[in-house]
C-alpha atoms as a PDB file:
ATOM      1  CA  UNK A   1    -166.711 -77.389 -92.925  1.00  0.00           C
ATOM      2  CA  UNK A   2    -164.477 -78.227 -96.385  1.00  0.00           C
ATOM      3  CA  UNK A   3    -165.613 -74.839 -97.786  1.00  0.00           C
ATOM      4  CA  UNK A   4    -164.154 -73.282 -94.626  1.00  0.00           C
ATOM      5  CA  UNK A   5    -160.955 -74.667 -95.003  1.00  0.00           C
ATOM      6  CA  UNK A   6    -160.538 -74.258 -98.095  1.00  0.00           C
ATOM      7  CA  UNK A   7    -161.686 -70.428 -98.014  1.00  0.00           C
ATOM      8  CA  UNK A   8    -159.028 -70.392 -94.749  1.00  0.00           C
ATOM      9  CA  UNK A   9    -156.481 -72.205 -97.239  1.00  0.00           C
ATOM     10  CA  UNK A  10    -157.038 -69.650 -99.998  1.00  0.00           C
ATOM     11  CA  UNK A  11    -156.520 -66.589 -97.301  1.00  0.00           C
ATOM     12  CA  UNK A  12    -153.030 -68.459 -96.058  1.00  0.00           C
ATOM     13  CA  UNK A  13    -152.124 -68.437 -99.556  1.00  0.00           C
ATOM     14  CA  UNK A  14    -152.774 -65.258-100.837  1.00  0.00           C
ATOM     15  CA  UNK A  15    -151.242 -63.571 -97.396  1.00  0.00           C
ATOM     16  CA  UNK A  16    -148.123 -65.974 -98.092  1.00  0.00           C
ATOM     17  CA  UNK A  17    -147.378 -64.368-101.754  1.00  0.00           C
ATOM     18  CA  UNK A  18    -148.246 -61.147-100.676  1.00  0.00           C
ATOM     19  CA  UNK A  19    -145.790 -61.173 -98.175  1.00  0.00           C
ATOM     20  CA  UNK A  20    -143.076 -62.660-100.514  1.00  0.00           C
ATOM     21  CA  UNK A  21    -144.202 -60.190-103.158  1.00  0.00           C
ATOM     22  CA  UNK A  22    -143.597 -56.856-100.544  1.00  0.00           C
ATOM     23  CA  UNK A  23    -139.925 -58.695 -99.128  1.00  0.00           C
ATOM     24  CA  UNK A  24    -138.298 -59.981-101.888  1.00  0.00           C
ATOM     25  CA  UNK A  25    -139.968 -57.288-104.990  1.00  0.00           C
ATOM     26  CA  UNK A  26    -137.385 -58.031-107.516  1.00  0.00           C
ATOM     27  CA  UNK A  27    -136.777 -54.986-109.897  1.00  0.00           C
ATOM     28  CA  UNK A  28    -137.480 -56.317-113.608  1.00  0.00           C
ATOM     29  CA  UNK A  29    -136.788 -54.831-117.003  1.00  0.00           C
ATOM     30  CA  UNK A  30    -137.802 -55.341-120.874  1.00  0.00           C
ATOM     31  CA  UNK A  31    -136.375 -55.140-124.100  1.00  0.00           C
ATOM     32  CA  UNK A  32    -137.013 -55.686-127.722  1.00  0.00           C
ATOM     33  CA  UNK A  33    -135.104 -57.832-129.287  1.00  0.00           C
ATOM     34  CA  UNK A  34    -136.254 -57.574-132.818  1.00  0.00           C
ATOM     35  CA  UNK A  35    -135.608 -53.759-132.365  1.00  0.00           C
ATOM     36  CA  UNK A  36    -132.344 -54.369-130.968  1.00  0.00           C
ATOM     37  CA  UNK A  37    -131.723 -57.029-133.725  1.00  0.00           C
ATOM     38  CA  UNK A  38    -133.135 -54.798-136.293  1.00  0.00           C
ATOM     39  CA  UNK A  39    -130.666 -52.054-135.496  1.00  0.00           C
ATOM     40  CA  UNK A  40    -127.442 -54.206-135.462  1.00  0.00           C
ATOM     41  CA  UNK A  41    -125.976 -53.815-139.449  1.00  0.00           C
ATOM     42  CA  UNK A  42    -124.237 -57.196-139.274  1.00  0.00           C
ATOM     43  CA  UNK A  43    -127.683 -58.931-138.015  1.00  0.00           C
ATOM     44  CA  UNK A  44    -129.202 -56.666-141.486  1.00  0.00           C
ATOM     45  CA  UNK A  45    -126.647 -57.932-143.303  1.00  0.00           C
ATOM     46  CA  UNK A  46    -127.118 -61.955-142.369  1.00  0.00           C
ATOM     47  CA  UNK A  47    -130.767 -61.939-142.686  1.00  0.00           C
ATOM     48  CA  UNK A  48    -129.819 -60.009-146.145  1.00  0.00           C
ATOM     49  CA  UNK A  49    -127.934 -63.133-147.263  1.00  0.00           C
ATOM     50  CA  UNK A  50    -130.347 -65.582-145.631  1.00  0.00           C
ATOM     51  CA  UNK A  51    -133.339 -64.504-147.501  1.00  0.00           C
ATOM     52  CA  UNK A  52    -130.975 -64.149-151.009  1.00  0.00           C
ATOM     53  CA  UNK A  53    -130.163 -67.826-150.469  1.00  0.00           C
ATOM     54  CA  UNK A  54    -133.383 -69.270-149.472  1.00  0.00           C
ATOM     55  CA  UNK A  55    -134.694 -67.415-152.830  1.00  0.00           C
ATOM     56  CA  UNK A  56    -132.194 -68.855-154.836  1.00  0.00           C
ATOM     57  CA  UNK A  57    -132.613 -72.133-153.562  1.00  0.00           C
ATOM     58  CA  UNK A  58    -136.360 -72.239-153.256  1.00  0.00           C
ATOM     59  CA  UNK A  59    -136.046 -70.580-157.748  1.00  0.00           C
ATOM     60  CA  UNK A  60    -133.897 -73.814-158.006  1.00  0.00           C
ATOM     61  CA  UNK A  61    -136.423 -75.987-156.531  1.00  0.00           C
ATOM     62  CA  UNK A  62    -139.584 -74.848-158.522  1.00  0.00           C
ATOM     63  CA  UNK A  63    -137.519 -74.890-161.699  1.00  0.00           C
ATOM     64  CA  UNK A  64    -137.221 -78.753-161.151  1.00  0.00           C
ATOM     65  CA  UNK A  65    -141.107 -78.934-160.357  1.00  0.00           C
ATOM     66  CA  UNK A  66    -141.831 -77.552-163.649  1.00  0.00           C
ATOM     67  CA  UNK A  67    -139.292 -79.749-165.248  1.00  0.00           C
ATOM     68  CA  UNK A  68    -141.387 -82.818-163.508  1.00  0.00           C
ATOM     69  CA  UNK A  69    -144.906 -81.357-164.954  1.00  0.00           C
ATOM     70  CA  UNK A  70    -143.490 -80.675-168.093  1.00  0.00           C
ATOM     71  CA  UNK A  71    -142.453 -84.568-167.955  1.00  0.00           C
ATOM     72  CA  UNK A  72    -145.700 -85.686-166.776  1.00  0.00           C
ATOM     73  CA  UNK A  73    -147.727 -83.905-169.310  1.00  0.00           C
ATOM     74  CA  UNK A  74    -145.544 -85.537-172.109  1.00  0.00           C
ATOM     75  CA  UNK A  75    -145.857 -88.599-170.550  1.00  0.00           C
ATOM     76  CA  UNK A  76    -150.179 -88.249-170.507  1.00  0.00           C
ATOM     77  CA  UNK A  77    -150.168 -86.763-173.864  1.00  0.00           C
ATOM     78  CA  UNK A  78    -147.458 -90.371-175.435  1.00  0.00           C
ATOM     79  CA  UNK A  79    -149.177 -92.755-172.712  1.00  0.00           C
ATOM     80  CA  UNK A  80    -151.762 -93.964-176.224  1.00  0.00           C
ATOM     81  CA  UNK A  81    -148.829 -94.999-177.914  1.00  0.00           C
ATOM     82  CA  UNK A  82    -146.778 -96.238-175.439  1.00  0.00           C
ATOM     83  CA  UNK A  83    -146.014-100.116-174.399  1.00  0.00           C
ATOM     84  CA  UNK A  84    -146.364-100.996-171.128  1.00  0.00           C
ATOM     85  CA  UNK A  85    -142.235-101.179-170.611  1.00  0.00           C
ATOM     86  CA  UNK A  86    -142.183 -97.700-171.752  1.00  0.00           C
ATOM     87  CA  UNK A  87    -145.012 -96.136-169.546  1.00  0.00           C
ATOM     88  CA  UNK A  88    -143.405 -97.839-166.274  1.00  0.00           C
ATOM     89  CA  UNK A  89    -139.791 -96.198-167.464  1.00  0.00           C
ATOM     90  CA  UNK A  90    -141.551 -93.014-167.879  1.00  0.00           C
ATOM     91  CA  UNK A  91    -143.562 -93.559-164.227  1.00  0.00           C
ATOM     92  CA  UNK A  92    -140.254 -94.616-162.570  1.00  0.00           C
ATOM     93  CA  UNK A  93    -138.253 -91.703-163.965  1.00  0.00           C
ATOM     94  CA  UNK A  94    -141.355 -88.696-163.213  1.00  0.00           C
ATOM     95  CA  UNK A  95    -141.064 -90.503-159.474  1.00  0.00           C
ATOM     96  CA  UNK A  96    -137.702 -90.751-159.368  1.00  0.00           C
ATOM     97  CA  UNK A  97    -136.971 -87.040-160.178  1.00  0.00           C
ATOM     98  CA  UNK A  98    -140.160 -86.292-157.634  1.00  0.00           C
ATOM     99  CA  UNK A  99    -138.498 -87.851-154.871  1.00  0.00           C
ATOM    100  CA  UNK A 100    -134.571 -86.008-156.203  1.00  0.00           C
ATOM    101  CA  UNK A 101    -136.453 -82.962-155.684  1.00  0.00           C
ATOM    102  CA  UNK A 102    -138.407 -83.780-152.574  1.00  0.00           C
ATOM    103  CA  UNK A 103    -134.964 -85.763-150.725  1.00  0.00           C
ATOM    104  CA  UNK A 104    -133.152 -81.679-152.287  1.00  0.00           C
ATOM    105  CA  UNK A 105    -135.704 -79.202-150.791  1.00  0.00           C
ATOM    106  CA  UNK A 106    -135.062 -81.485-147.248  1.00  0.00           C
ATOM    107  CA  UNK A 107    -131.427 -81.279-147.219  1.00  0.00           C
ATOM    108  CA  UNK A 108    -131.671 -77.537-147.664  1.00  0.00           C
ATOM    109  CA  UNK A 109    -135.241 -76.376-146.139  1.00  0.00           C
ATOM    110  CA  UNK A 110    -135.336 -79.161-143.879  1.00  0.00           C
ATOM    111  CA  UNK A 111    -135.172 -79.192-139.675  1.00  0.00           C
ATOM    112  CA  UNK A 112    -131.245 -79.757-139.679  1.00  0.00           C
ATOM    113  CA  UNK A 113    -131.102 -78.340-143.369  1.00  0.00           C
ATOM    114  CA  UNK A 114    -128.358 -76.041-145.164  1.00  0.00           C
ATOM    115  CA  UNK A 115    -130.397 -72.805-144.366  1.00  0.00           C
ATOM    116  CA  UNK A 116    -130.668 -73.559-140.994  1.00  0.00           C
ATOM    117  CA  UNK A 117    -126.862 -74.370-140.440  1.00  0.00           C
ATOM    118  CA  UNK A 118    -126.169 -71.046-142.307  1.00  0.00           C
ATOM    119  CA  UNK A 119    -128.815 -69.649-140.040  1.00  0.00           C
ATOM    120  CA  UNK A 120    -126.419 -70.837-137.036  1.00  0.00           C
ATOM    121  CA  UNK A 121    -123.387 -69.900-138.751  1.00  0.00           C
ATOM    122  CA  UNK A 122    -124.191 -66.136-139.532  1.00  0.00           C
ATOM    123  CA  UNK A 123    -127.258 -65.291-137.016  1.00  0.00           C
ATOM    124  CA  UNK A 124    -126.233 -67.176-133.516  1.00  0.00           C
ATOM    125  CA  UNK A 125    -123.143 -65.379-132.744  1.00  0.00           C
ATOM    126  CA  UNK A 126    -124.866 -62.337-133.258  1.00  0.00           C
ATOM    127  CA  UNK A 127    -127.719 -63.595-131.032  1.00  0.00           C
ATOM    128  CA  UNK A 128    -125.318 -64.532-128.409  1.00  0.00           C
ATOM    129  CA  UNK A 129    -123.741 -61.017-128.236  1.00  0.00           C
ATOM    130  CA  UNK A 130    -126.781 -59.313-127.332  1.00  0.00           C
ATOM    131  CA  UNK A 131    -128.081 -61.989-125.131  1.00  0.00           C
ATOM    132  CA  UNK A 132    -124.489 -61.495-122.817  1.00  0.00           C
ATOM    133  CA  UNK A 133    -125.416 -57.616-123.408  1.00  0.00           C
ATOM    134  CA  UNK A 134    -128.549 -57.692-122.160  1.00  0.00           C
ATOM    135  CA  UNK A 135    -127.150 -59.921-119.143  1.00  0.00           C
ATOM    136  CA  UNK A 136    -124.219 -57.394-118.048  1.00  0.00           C
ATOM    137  CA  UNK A 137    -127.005 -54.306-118.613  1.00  0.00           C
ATOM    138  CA  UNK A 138    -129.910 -56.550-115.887  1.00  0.00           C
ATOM    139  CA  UNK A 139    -126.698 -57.213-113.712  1.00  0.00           C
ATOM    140  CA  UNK A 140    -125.566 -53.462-113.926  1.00  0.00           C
ATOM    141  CA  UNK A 141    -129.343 -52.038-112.931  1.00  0.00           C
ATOM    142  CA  UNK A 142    -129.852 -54.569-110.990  1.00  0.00           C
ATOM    143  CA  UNK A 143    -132.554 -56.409-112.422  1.00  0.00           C
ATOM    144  CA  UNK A 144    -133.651 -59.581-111.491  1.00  0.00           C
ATOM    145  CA  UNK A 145    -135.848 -60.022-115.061  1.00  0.00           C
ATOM    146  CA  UNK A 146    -135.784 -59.155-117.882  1.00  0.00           C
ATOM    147  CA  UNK A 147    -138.185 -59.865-120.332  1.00  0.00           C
ATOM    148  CA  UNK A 148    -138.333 -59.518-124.451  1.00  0.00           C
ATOM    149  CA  UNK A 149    -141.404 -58.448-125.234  1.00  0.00           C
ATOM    150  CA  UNK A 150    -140.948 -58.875-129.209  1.00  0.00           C
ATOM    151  CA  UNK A 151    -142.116 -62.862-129.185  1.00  0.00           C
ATOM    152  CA  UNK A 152    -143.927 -64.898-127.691  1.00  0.00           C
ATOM    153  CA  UNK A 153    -144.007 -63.387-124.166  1.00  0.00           C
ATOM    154  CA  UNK A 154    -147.353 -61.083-124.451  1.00  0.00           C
ATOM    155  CA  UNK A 155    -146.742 -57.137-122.451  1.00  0.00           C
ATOM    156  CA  UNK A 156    -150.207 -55.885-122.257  1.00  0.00           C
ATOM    157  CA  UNK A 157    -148.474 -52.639-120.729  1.00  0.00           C
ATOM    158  CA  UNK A 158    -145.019 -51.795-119.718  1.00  0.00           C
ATOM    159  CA  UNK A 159    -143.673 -48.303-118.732  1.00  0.00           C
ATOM    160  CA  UNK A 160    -140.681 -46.757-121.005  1.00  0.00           C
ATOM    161  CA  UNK A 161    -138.951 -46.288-118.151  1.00  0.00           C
ATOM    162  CA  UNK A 162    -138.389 -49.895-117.866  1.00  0.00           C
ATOM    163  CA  UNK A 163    -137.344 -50.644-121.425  1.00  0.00           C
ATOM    164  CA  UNK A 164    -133.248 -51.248-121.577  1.00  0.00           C
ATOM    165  CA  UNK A 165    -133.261 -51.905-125.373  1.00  0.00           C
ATOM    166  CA  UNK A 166    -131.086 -48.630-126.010  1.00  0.00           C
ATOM    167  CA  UNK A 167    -128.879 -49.244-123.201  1.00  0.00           C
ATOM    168  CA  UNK A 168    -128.372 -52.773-124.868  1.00  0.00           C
ATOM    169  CA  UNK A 169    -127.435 -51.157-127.985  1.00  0.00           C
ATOM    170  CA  UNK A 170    -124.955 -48.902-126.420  1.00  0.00           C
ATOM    171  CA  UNK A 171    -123.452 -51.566-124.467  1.00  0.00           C
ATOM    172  CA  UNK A 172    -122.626 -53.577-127.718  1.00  0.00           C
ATOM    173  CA  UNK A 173    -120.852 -49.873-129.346  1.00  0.00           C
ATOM    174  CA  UNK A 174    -124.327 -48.831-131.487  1.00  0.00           C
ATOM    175  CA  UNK A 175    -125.799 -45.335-131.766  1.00  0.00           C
ATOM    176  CA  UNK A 176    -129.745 -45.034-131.806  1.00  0.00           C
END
């Protein structure tokens, strides 16, 4: 008697969404962001910068690490002839400059860090301009989705009809 029901249930169900499915079909559209991001100059030209910076910062950053083992290997090689006063110093000074260095790749790698306010500063408006492009384009045609099939949403298949990333870039004034 359950597995009745429950078969009955299942039918009711599937009937239900097939009927909302054949009423209601909304139209639905993809694009690709990082293709539409890829083809923007001033996107090019922020990443550009971004990467320069983090390069620089993250040279700056190993420099002082090889400072600190260049410190620590003096410090093993005069430990023999060193009092006890002098070996803490030394200790408290390697840490010390561990934890500069540590406390400096934070503040600029770090979740609210420099890179990632520069990140917001150069690469968001950008990102908001083609998110209200991609809106006004789904509005124009129609759409009621739109999805980006360049993270994490997986397209096994999707039809080139359906792909609006071109009309995104014309919208925002750039030529394929």
């Amino acid at each position: 008697m359950k597995i009745k029901s429950t078969i009955l249930y299942c039918l009711f169900m599937l009937l239900s969404i097939a009927a909302v499915a054949q009423s209601g079909a909304a139209k639905f559209g993809y694009v690709d962001t990082d293709y539409i991001l890829g083809e923007i100059p001033e996107y090019k030209a922020a990443q550009s910068e971004l990467d320069k910076t983090s390069v620089m910062w993250q040279k700056e950053i190993e420099t002082k690490y090889t400072e600190i083992d260049k410190l620590y290997k003096a410090y093993q090689a005069d430990a023999i002839l060193l009092t006890e006063d002098m070996k803490k110093k030394r200790e408290n000074e390697i840490i010390n400059k561990e934890k500069e260095v540590k406390d400096l790749q934070k503040q600029r790698f770090g979740v609210d860090g420099e890179l990632f306010k520069k990140r917001q500063e150069l690469v968001k408006p950008i990102q908001d301009k083609v998110y209200n492009a991609i809106k006004a384009v789904a509005e124009k045609a129609g759409l009621g989705f739109i999805l980006d099939k360049s993270g994490q949403v997986a397209i096994l298949y999707a039809n080139s009809k359906y792909d609006k990333s071109d009309e995104v870039l014309t919208y925002l004034g750039y030529k394929k």
